[in-house]
C-alpha atoms as a PDB file:
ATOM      1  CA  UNK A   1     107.856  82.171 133.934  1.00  0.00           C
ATOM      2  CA  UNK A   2     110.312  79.964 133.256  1.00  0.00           C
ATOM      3  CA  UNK A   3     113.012  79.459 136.116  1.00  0.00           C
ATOM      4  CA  UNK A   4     115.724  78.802 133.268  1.00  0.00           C
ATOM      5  CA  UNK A   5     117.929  81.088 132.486  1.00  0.00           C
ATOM      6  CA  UNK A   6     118.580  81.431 128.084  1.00  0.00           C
ATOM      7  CA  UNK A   7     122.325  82.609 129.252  1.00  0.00           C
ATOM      8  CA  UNK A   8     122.892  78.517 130.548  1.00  0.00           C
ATOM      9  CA  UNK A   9     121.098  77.032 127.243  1.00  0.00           C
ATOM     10  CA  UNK A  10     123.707  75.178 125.321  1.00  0.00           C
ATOM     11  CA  UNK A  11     122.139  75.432 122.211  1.00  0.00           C
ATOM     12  CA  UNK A  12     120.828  77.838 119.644  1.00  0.00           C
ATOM     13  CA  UNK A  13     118.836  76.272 116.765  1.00  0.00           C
ATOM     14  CA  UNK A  14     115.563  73.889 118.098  1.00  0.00           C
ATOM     15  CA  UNK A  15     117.311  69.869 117.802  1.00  0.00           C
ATOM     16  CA  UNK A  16     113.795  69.059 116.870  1.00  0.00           C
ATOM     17  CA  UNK A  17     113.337  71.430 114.000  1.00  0.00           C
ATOM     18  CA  UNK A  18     116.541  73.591 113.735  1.00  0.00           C
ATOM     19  CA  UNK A  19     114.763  76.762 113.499  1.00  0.00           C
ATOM     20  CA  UNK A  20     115.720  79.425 115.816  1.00  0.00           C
ATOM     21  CA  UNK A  21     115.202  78.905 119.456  1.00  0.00           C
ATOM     22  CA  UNK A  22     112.343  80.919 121.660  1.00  0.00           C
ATOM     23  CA  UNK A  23     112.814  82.141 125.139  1.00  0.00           C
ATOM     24  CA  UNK A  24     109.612  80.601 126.489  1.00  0.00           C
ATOM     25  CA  UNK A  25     110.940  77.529 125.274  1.00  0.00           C
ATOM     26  CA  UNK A  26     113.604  75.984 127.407  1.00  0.00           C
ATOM     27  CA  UNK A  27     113.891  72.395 129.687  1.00  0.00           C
ATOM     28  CA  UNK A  28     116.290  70.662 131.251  1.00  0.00           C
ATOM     29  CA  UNK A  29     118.269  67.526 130.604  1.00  0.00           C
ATOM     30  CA  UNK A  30     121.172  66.060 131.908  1.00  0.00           C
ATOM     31  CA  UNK A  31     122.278  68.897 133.818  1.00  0.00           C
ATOM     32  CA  UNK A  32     122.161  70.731 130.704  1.00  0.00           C
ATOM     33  CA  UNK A  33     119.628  73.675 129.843  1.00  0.00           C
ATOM     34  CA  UNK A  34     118.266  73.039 126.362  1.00  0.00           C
ATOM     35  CA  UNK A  35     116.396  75.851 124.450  1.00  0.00           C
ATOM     36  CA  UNK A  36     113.578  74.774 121.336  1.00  0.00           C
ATOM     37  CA  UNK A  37     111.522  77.025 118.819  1.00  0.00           C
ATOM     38  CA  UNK A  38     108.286  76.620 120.675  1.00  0.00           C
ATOM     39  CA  UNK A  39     106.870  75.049 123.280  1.00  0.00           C
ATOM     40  CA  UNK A  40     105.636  71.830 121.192  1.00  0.00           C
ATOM     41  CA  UNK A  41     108.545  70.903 120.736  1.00  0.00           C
ATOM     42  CA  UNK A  42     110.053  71.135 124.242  1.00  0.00           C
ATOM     43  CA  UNK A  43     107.313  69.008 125.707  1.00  0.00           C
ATOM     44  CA  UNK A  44     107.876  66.357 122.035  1.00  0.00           C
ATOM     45  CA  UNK A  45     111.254  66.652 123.614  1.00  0.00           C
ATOM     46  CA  UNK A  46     110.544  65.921 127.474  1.00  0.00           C
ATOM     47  CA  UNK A  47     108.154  63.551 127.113  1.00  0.00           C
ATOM     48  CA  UNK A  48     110.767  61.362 124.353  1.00  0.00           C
ATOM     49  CA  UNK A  49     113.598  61.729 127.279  1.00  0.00           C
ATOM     50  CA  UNK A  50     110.638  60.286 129.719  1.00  0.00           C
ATOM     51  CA  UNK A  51     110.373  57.221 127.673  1.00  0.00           C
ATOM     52  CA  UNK A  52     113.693  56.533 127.357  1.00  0.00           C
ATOM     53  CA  UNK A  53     114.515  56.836 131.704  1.00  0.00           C
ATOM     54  CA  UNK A  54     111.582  54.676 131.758  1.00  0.00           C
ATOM     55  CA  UNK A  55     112.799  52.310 129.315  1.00  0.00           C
ATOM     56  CA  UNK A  56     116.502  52.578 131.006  1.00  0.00           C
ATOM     57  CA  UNK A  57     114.582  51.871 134.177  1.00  0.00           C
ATOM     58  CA  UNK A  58     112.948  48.809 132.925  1.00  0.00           C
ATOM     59  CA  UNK A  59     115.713  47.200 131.761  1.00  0.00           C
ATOM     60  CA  UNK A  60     117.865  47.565 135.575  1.00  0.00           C
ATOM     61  CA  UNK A  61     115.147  45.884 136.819  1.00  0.00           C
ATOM     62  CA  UNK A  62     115.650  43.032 134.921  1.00  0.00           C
END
């Protein structure tokens, strides 16, 4: 069970697909709650913003 609430997500069509959005579907990001069409694309989703705070990460260290 997700401890998410769909009432907070900000969106309603999957930003990886644009199909309708799933309640067993949701992460978080930036303070935000973000809602996809299935789970695959959630964790396509997570694991892209992972990269990127990595990459950010990198780069301060610089």
């Amino acid at each position: 069970m997700s401890a998410f609430d769909t009432a907070d997500c900000i969106n309603q069509t999957c930003p990886w697909s644009g199909e309708p959005v799933k309640t067993d579907s949701l992460t978080e990001s930036n303070g935000h709650i973000v809602n996809f069409c299935n789970t695959g694309c959630r964790d396509k989703f997570d694991t892209a913003v992972d990269h990127f705070q990595e990459a950010i990460a990198a780069r301060g260290t610089r």
